[in-house]
PDB file of N, CA and C in Angstrom:
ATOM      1  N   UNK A   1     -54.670 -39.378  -8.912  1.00  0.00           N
ATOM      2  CA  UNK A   1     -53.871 -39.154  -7.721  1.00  0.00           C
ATOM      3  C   UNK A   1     -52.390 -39.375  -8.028  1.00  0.00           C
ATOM      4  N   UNK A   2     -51.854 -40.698  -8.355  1.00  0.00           N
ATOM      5  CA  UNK A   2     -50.857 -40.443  -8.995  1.00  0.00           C
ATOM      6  C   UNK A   2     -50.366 -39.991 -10.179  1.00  0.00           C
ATOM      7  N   UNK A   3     -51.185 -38.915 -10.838  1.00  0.00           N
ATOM      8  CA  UNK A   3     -50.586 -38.269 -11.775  1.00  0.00           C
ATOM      9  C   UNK A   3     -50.337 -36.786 -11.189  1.00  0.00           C
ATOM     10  N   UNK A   4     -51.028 -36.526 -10.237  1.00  0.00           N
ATOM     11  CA  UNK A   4     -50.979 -35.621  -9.329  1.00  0.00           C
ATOM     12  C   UNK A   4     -49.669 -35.647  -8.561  1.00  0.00           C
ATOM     13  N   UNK A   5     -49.374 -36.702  -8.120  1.00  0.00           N
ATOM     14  CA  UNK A   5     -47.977 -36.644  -7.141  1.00  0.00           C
ATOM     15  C   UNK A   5     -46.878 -36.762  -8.246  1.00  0.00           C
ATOM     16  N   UNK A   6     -46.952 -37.210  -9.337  1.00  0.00           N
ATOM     17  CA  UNK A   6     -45.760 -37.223 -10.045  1.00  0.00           C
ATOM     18  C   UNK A   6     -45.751 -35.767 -10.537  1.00  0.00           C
ATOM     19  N   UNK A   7     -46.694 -34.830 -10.864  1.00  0.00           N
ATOM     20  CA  UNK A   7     -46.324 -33.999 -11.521  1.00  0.00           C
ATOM     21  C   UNK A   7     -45.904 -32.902 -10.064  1.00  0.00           C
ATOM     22  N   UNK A   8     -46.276 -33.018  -8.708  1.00  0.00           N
ATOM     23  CA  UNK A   8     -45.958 -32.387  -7.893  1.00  0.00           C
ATOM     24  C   UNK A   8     -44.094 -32.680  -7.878  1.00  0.00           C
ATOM     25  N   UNK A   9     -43.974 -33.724  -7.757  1.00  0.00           N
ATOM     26  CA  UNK A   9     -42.238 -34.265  -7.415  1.00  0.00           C
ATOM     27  C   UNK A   9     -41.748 -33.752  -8.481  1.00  0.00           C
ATOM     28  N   UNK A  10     -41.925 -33.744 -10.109  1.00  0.00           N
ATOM     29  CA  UNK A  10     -41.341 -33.328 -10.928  1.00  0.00           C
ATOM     30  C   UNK A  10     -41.395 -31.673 -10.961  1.00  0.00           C
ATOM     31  N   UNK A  11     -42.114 -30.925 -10.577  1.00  0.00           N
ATOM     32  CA  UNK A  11     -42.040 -29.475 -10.273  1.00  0.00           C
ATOM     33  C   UNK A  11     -41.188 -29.378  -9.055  1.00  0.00           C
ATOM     34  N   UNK A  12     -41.214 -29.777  -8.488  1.00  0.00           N
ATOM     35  CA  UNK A  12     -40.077 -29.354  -7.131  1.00  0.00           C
ATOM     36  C   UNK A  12     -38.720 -29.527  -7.299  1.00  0.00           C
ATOM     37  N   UNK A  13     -38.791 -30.982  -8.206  1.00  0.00           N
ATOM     38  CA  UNK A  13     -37.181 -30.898  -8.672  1.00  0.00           C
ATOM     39  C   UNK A  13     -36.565 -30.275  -9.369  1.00  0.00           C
ATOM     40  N   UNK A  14     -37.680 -29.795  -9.985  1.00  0.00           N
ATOM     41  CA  UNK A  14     -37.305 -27.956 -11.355  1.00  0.00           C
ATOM     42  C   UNK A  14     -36.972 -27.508 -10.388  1.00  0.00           C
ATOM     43  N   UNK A  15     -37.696 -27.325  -9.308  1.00  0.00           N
ATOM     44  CA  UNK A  15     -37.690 -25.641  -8.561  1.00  0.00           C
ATOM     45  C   UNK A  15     -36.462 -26.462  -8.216  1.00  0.00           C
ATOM     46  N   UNK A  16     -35.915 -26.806  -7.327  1.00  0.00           N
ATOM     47  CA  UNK A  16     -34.809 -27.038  -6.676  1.00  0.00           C
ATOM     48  C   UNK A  16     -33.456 -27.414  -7.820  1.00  0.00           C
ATOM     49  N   UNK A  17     -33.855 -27.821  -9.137  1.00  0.00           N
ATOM     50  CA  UNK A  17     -31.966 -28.233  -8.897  1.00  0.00           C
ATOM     51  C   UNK A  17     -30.969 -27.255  -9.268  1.00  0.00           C
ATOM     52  N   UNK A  18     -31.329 -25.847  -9.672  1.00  0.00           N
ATOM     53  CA  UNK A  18     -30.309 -25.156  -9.833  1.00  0.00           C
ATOM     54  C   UNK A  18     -30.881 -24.052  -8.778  1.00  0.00           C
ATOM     55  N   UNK A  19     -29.972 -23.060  -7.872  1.00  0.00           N
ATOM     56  CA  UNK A  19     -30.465 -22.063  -7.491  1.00  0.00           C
ATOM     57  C   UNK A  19     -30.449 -20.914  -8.252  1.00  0.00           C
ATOM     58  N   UNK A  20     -30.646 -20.141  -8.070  1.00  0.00           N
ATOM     59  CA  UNK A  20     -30.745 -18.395  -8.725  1.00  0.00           C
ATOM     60  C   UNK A  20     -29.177 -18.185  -8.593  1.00  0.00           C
ATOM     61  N   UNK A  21     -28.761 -18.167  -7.605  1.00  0.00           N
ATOM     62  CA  UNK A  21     -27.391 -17.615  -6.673  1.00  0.00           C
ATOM     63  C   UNK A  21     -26.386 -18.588  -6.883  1.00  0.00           C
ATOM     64  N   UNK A  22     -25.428 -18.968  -8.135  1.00  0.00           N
ATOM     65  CA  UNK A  22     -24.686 -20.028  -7.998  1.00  0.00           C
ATOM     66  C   UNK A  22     -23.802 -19.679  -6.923  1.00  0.00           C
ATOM     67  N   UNK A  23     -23.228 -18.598  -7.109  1.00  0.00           N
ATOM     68  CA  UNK A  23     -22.016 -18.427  -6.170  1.00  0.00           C
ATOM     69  C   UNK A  23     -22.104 -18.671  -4.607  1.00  0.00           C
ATOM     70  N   UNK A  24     -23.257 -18.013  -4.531  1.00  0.00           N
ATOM     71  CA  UNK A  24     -23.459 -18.387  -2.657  1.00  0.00           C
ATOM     72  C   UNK A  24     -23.784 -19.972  -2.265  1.00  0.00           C
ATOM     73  N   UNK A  25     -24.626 -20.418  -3.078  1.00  0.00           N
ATOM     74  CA  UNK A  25     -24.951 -22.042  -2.775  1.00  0.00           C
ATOM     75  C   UNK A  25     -23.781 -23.183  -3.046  1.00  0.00           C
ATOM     76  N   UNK A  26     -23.168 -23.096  -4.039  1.00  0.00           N
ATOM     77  CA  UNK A  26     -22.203 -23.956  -4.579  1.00  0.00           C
ATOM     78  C   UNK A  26     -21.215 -24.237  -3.637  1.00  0.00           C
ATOM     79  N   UNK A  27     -21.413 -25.517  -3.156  1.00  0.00           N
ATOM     80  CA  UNK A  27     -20.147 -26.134  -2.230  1.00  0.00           C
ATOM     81  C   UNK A  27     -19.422 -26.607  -2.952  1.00  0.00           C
ATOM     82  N   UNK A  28     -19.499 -27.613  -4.062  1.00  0.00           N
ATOM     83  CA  UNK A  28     -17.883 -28.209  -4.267  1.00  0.00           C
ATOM     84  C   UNK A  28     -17.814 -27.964  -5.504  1.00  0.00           C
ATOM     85  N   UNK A  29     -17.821 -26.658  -6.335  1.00  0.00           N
ATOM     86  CA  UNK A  29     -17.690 -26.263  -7.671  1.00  0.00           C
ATOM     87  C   UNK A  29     -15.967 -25.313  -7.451  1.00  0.00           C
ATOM     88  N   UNK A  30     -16.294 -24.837  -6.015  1.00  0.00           N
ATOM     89  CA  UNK A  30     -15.077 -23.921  -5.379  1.00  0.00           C
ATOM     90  C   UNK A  30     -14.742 -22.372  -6.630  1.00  0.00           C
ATOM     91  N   UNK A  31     -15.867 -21.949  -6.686  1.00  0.00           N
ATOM     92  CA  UNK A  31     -15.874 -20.658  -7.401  1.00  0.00           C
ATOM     93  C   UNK A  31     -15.575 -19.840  -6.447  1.00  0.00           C
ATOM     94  N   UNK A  32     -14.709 -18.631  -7.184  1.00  0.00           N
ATOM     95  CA  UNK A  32     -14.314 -17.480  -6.075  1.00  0.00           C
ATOM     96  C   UNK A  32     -15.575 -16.442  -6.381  1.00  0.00           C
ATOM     97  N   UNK A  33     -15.653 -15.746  -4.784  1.00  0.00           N
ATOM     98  CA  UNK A  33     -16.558 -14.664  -5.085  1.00  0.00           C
ATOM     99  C   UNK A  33     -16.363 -13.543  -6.042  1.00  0.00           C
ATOM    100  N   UNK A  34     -17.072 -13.051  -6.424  1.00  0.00           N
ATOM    101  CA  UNK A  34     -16.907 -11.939  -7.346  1.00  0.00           C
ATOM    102  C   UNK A  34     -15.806 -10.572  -6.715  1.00  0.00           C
ATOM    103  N   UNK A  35     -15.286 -10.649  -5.152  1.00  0.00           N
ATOM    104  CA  UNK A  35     -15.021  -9.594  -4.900  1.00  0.00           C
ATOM    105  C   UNK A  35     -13.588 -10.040  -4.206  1.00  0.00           C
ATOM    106  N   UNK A  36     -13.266 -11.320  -4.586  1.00  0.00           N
ATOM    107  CA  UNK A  36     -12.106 -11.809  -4.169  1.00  0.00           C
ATOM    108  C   UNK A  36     -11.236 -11.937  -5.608  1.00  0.00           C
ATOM    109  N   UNK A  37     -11.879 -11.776  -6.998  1.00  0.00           N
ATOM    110  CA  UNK A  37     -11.455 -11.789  -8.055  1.00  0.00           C
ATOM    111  C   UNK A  37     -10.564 -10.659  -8.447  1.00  0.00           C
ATOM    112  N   UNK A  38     -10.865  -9.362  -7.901  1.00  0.00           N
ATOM    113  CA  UNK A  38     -10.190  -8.141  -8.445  1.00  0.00           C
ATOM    114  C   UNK A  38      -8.671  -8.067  -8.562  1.00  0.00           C
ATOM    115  N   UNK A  39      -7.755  -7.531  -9.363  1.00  0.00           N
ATOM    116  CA  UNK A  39      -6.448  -7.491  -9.343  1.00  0.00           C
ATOM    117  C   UNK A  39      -5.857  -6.366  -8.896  1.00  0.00           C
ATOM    118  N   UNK A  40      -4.736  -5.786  -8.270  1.00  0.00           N
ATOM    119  CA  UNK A  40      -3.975  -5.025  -7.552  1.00  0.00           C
ATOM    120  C   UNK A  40      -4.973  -3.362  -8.536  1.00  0.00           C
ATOM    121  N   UNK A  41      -4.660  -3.451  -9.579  1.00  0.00           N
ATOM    122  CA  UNK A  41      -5.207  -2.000 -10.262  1.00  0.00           C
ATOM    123  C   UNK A  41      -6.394  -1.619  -9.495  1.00  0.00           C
ATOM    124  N   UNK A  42      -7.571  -2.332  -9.904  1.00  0.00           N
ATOM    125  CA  UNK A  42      -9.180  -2.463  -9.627  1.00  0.00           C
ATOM    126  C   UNK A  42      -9.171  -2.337  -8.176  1.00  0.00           C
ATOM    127  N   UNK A  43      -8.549  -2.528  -7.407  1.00  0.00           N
ATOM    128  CA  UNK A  43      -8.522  -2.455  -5.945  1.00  0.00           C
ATOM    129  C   UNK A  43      -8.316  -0.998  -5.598  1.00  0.00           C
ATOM    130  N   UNK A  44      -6.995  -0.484  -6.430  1.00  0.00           N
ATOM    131  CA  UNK A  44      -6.700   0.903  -6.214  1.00  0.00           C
ATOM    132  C   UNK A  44      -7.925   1.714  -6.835  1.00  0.00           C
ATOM    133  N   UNK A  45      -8.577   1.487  -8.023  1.00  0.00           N
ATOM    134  CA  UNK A  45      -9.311   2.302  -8.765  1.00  0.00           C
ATOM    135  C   UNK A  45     -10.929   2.245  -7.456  1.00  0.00           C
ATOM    136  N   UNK A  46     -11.416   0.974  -7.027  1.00  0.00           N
ATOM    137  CA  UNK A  46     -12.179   1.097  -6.102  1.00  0.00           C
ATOM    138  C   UNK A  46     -12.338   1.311  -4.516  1.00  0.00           C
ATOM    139  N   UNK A  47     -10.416   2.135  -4.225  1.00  0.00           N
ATOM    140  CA  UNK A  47     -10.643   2.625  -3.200  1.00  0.00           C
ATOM    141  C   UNK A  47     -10.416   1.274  -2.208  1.00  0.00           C
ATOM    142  N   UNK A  48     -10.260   0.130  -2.216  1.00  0.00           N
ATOM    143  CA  UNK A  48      -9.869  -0.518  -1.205  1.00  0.00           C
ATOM    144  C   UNK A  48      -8.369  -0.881  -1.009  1.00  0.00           C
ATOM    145  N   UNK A  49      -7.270  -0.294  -1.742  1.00  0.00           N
ATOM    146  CA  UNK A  49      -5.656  -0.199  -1.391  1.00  0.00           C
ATOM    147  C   UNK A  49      -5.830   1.533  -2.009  1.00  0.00           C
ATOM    148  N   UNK A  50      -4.743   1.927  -0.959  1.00  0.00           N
ATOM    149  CA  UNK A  50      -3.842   3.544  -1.286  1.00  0.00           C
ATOM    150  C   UNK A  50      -3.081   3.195  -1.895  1.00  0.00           C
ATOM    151  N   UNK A  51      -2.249   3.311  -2.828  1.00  0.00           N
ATOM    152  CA  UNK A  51      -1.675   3.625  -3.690  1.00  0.00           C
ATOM    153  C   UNK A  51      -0.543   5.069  -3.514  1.00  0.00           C
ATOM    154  N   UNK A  52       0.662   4.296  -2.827  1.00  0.00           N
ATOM    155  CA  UNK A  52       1.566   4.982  -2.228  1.00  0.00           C
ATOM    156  C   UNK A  52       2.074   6.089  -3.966  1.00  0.00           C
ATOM    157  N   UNK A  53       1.950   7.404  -2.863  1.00  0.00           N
ATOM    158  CA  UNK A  53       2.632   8.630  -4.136  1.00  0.00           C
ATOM    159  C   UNK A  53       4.303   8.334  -3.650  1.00  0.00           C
ATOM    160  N   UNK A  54       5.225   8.964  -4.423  1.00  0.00           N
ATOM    161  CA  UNK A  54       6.542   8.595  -4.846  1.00  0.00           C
ATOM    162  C   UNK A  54       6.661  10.004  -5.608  1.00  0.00           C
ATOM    163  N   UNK A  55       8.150  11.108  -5.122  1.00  0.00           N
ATOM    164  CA  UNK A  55       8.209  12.586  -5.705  1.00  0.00           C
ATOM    165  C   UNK A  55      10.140  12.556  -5.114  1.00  0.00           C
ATOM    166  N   UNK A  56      10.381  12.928  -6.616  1.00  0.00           N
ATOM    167  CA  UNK A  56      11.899  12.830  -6.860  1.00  0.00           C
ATOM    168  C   UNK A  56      12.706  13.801  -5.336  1.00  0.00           C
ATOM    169  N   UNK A  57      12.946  13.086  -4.916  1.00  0.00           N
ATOM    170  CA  UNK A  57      13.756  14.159  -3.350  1.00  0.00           C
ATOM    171  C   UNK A  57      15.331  14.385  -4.001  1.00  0.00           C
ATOM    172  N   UNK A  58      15.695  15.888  -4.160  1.00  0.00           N
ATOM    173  CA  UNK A  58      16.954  15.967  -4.473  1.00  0.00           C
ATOM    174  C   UNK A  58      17.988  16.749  -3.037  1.00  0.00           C
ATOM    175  N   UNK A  59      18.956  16.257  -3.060  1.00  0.00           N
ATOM    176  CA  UNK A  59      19.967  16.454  -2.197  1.00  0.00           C
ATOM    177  C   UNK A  59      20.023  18.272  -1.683  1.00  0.00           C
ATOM    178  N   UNK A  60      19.502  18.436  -0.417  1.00  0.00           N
ATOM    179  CA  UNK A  60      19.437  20.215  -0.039  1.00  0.00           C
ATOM    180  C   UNK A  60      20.718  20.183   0.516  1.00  0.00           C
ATOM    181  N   UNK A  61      20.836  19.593   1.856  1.00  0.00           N
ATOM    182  CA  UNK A  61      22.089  20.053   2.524  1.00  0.00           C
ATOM    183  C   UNK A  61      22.699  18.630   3.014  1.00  0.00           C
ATOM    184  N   UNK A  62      24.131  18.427   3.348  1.00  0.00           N
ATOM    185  CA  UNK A  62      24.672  17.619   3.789  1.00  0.00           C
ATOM    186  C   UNK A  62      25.383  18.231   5.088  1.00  0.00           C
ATOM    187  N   UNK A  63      25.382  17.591   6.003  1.00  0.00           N
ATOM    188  CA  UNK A  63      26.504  17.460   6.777  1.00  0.00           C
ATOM    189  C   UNK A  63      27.353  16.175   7.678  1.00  0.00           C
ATOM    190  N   UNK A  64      28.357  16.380   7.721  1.00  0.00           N
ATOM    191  CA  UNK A  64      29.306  15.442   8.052  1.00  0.00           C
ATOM    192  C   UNK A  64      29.946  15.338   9.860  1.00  0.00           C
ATOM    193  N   UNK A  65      29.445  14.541  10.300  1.00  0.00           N
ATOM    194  CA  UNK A  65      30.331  13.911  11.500  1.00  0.00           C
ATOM    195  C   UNK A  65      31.509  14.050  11.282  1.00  0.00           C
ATOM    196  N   UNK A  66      32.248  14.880  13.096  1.00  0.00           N
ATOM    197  CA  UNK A  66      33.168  14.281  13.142  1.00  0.00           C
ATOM    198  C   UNK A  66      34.103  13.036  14.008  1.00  0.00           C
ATOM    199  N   UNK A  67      33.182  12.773  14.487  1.00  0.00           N
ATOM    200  CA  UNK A  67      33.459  11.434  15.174  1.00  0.00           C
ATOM    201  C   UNK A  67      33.216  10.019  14.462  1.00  0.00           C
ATOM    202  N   UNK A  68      32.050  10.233  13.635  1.00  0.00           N
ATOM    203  CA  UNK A  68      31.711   8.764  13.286  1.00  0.00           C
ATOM    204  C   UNK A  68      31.902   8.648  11.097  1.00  0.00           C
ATOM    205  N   UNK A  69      31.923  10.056  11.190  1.00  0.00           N
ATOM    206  CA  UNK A  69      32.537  10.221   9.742  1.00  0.00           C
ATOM    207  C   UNK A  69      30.924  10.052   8.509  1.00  0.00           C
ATOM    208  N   UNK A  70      29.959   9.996   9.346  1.00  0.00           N
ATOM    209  CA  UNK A  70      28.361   9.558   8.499  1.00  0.00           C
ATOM    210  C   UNK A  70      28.593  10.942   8.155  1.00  0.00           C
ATOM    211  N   UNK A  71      27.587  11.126   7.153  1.00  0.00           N
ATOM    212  CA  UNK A  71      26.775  12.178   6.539  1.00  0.00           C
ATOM    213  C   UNK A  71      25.361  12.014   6.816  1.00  0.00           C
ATOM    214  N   UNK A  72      24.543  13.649   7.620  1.00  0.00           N
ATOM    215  CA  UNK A  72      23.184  13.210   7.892  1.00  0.00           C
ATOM    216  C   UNK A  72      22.899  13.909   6.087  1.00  0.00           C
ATOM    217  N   UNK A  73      22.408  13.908   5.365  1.00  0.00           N
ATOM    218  CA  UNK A  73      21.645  14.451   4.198  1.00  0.00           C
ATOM    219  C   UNK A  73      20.228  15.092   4.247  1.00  0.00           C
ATOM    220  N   UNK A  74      19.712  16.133   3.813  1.00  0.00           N
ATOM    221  CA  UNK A  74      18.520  16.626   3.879  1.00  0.00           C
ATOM    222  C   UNK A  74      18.453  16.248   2.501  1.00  0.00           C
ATOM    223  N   UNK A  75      17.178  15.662   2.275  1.00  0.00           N
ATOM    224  CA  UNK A  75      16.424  16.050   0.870  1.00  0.00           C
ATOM    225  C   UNK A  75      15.163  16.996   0.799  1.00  0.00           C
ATOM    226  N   UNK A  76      15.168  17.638  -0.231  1.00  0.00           N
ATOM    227  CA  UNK A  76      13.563  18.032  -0.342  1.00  0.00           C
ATOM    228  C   UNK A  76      12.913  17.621  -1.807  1.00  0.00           C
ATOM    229  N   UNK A  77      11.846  17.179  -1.834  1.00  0.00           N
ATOM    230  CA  UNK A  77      11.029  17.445  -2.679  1.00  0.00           C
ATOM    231  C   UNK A  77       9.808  17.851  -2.947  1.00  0.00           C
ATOM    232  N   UNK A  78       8.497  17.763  -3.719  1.00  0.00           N
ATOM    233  CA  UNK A  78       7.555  18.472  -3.948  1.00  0.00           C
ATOM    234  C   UNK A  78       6.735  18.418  -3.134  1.00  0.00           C
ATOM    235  N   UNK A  79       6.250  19.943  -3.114  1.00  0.00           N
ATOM    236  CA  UNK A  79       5.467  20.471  -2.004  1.00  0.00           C
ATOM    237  C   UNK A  79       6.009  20.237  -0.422  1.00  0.00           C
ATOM    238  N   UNK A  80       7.006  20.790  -0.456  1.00  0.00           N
ATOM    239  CA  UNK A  80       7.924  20.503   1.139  1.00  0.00           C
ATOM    240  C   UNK A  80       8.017  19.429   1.393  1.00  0.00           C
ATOM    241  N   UNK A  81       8.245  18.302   0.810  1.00  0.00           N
ATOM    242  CA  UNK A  81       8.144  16.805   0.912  1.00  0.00           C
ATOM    243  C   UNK A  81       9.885  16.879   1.789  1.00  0.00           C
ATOM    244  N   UNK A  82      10.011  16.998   2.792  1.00  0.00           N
ATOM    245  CA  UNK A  82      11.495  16.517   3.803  1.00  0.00           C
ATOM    246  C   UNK A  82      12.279  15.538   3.913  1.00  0.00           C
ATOM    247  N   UNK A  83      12.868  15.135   3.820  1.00  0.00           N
ATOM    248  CA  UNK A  83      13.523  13.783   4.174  1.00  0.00           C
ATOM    249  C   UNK A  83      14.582  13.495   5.077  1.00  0.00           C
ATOM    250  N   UNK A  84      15.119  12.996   5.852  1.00  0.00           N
ATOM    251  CA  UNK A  84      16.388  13.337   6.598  1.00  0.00           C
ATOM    252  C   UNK A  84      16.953  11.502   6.594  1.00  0.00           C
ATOM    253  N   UNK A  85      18.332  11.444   6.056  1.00  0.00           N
ATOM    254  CA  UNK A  85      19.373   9.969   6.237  1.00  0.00           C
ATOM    255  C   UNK A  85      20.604  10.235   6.489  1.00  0.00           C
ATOM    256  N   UNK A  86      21.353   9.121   7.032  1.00  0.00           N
ATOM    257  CA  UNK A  86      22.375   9.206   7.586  1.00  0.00           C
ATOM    258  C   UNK A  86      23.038   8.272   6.827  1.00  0.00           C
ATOM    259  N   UNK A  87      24.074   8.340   5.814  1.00  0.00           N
ATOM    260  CA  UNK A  87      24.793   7.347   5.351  1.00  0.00           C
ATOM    261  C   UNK A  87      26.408   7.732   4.828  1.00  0.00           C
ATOM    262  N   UNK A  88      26.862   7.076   4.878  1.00  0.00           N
ATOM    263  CA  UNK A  88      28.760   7.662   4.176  1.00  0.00           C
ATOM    264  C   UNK A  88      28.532   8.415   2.940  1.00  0.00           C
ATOM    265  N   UNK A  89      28.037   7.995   1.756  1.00  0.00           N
ATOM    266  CA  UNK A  89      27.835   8.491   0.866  1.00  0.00           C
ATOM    267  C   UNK A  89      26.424   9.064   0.567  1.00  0.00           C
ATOM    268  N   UNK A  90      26.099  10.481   0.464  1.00  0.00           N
ATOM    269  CA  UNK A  90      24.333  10.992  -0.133  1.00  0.00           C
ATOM    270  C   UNK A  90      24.329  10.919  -1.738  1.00  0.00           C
ATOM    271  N   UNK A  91      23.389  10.149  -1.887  1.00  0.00           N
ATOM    272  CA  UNK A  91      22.971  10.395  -3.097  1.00  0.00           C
ATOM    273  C   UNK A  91      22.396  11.640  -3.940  1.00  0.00           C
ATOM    274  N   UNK A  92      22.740  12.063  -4.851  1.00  0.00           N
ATOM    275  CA  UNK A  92      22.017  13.251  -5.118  1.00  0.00           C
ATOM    276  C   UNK A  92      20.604  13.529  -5.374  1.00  0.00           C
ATOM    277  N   UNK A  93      20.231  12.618  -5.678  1.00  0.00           N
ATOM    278  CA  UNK A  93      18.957  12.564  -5.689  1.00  0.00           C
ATOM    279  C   UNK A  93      17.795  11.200  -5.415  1.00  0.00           C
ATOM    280  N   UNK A  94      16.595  10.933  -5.426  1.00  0.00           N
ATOM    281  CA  UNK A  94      16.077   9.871  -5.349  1.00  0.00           C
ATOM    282  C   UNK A  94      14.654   9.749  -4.808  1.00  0.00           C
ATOM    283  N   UNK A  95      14.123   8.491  -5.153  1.00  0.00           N
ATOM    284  CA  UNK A  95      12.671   8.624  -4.966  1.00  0.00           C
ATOM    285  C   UNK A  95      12.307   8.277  -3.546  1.00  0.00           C
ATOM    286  N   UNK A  96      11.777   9.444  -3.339  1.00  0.00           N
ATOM    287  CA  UNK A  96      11.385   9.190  -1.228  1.00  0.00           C
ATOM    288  C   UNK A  96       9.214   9.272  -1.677  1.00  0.00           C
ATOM    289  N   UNK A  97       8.729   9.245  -0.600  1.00  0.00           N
ATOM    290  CA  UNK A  97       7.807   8.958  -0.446  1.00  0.00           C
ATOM    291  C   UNK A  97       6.717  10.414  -0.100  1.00  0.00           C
ATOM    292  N   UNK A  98       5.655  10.993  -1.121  1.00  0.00           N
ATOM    293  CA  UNK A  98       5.526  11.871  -1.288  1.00  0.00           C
ATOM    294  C   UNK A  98       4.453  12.380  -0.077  1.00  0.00           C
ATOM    295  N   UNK A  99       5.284  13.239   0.655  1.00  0.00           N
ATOM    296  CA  UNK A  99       4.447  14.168   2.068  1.00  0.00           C
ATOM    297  C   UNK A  99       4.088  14.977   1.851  1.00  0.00           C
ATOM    298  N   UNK A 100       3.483  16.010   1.777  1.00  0.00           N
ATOM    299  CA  UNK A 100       3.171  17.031   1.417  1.00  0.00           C
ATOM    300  C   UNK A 100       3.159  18.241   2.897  1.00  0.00           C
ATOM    301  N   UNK A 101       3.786  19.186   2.725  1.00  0.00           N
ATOM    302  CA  UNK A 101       3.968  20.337   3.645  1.00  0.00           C
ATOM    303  C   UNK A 101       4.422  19.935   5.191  1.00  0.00           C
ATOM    304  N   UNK A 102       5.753  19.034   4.722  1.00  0.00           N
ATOM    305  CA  UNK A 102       6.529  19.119   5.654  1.00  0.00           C
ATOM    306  C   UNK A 102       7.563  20.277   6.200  1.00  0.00           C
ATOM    307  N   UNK A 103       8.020  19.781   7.724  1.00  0.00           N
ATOM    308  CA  UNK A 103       8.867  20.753   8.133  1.00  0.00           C
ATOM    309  C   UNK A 103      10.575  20.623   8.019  1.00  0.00           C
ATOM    310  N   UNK A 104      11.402  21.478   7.547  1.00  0.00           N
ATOM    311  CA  UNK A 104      12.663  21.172   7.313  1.00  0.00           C
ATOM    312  C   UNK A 104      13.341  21.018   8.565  1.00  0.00           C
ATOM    313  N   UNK A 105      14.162  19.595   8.425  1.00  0.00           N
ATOM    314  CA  UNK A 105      14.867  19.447  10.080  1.00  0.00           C
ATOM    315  C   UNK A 105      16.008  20.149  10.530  1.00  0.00           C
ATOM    316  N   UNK A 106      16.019  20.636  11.790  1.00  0.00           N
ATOM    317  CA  UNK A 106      16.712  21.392  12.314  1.00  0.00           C
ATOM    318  C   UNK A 106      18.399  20.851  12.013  1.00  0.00           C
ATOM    319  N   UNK A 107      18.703  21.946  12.175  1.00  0.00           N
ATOM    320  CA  UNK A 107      20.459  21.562  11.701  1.00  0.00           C
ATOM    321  C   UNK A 107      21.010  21.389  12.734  1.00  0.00           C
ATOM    322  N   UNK A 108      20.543  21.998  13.944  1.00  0.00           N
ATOM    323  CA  UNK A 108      21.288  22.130  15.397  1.00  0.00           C
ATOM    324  C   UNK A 108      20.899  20.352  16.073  1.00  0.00           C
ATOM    325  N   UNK A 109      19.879  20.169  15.968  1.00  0.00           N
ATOM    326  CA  UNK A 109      19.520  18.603  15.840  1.00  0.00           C
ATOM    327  C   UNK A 109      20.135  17.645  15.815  1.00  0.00           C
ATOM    328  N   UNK A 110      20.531  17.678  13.942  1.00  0.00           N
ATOM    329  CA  UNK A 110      20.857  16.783  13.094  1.00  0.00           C
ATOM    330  C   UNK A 110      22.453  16.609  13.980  1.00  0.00           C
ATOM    331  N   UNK A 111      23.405  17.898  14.295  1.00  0.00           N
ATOM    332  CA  UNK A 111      24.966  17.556  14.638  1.00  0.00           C
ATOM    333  C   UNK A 111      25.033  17.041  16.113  1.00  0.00           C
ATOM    334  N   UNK A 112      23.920  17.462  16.908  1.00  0.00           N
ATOM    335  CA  UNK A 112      23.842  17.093  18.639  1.00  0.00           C
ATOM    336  C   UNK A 112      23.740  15.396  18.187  1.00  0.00           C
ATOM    337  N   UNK A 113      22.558  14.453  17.249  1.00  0.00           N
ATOM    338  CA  UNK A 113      22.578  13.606  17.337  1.00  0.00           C
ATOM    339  C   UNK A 113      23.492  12.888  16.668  1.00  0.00           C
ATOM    340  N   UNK A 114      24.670  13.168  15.243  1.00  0.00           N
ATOM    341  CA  UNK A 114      25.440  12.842  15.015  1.00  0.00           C
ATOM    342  C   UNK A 114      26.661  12.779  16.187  1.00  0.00           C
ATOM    343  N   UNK A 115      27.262  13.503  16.588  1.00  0.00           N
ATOM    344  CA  UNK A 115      27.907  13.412  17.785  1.00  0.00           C
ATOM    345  C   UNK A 115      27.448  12.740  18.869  1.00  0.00           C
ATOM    346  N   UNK A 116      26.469  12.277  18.891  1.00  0.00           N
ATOM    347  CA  UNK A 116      26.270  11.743  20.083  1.00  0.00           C
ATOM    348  C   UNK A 116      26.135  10.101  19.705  1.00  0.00           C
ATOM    349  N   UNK A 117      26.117  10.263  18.257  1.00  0.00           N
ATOM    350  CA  UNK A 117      26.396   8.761  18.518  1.00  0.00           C
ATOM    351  C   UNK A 117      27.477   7.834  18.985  1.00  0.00           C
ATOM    352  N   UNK A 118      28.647   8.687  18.995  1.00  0.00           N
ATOM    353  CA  UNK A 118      30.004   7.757  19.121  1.00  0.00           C
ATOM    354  C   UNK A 118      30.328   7.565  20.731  1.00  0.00           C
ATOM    355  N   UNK A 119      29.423   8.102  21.580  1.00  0.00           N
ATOM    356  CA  UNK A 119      29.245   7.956  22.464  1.00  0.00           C
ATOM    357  C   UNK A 119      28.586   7.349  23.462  1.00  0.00           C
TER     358      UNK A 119
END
């Protein structure tokens, strides 16, 4: 009888002291899950971050205020990629954020809202 209960207690403590599943059971080892491990790449490659496109926008048209003296600037780049800024100086070119089959902004627009700013 008691060789019976000792060998019962000593099998249970096999079965029990390690689980199958370290990661899910383990309270104070503080292992990260396997899916909190991934780095910025592996995230993009499995589809859980977009991965912003970026397409050289070069300088189409400028025009100039005459009240407030800004320049609105059109850029375009690839595949109708649009851009529209307002600053003193346009750059000739630069990296805008890649849209694909945009619409070019109106020019009649661009001078109603320049003028209307100084107002």
């Amino acid at each position: 009888m008691l060789k019976t209960l000792l060998v019962f207690i000593t099998m249970t403590t096999v079965a029990f002291a390690q689980p199958k599943n370290i990661i899910g059971n383990c309270q104070s080892c503080n292992l990260t899950k396997p899916s909190q491990d991934y780095n910025t790449r592996q995230k993009i490659q499995r589809g859980m971050i977009v991965e912003q496109k970026y397409t050289t926008c070069r300088l189409k048209r400028r025009l100039t205020s005459k009240h407030t003296g800004l320049q609105a600037c059109i850029y375009q780049g690839g595949n109708k990629t649009f851009t529209l800024m307002y600053e003193k100086n346009c750059p000739r070119q630069y990296k805008c954020k890649y849209n694909p089959g945009g619409v070019e902004p109106n020019i009649d627009d661009i001078i109603d809202s320049l003028n209307n700013i100084k107002k």
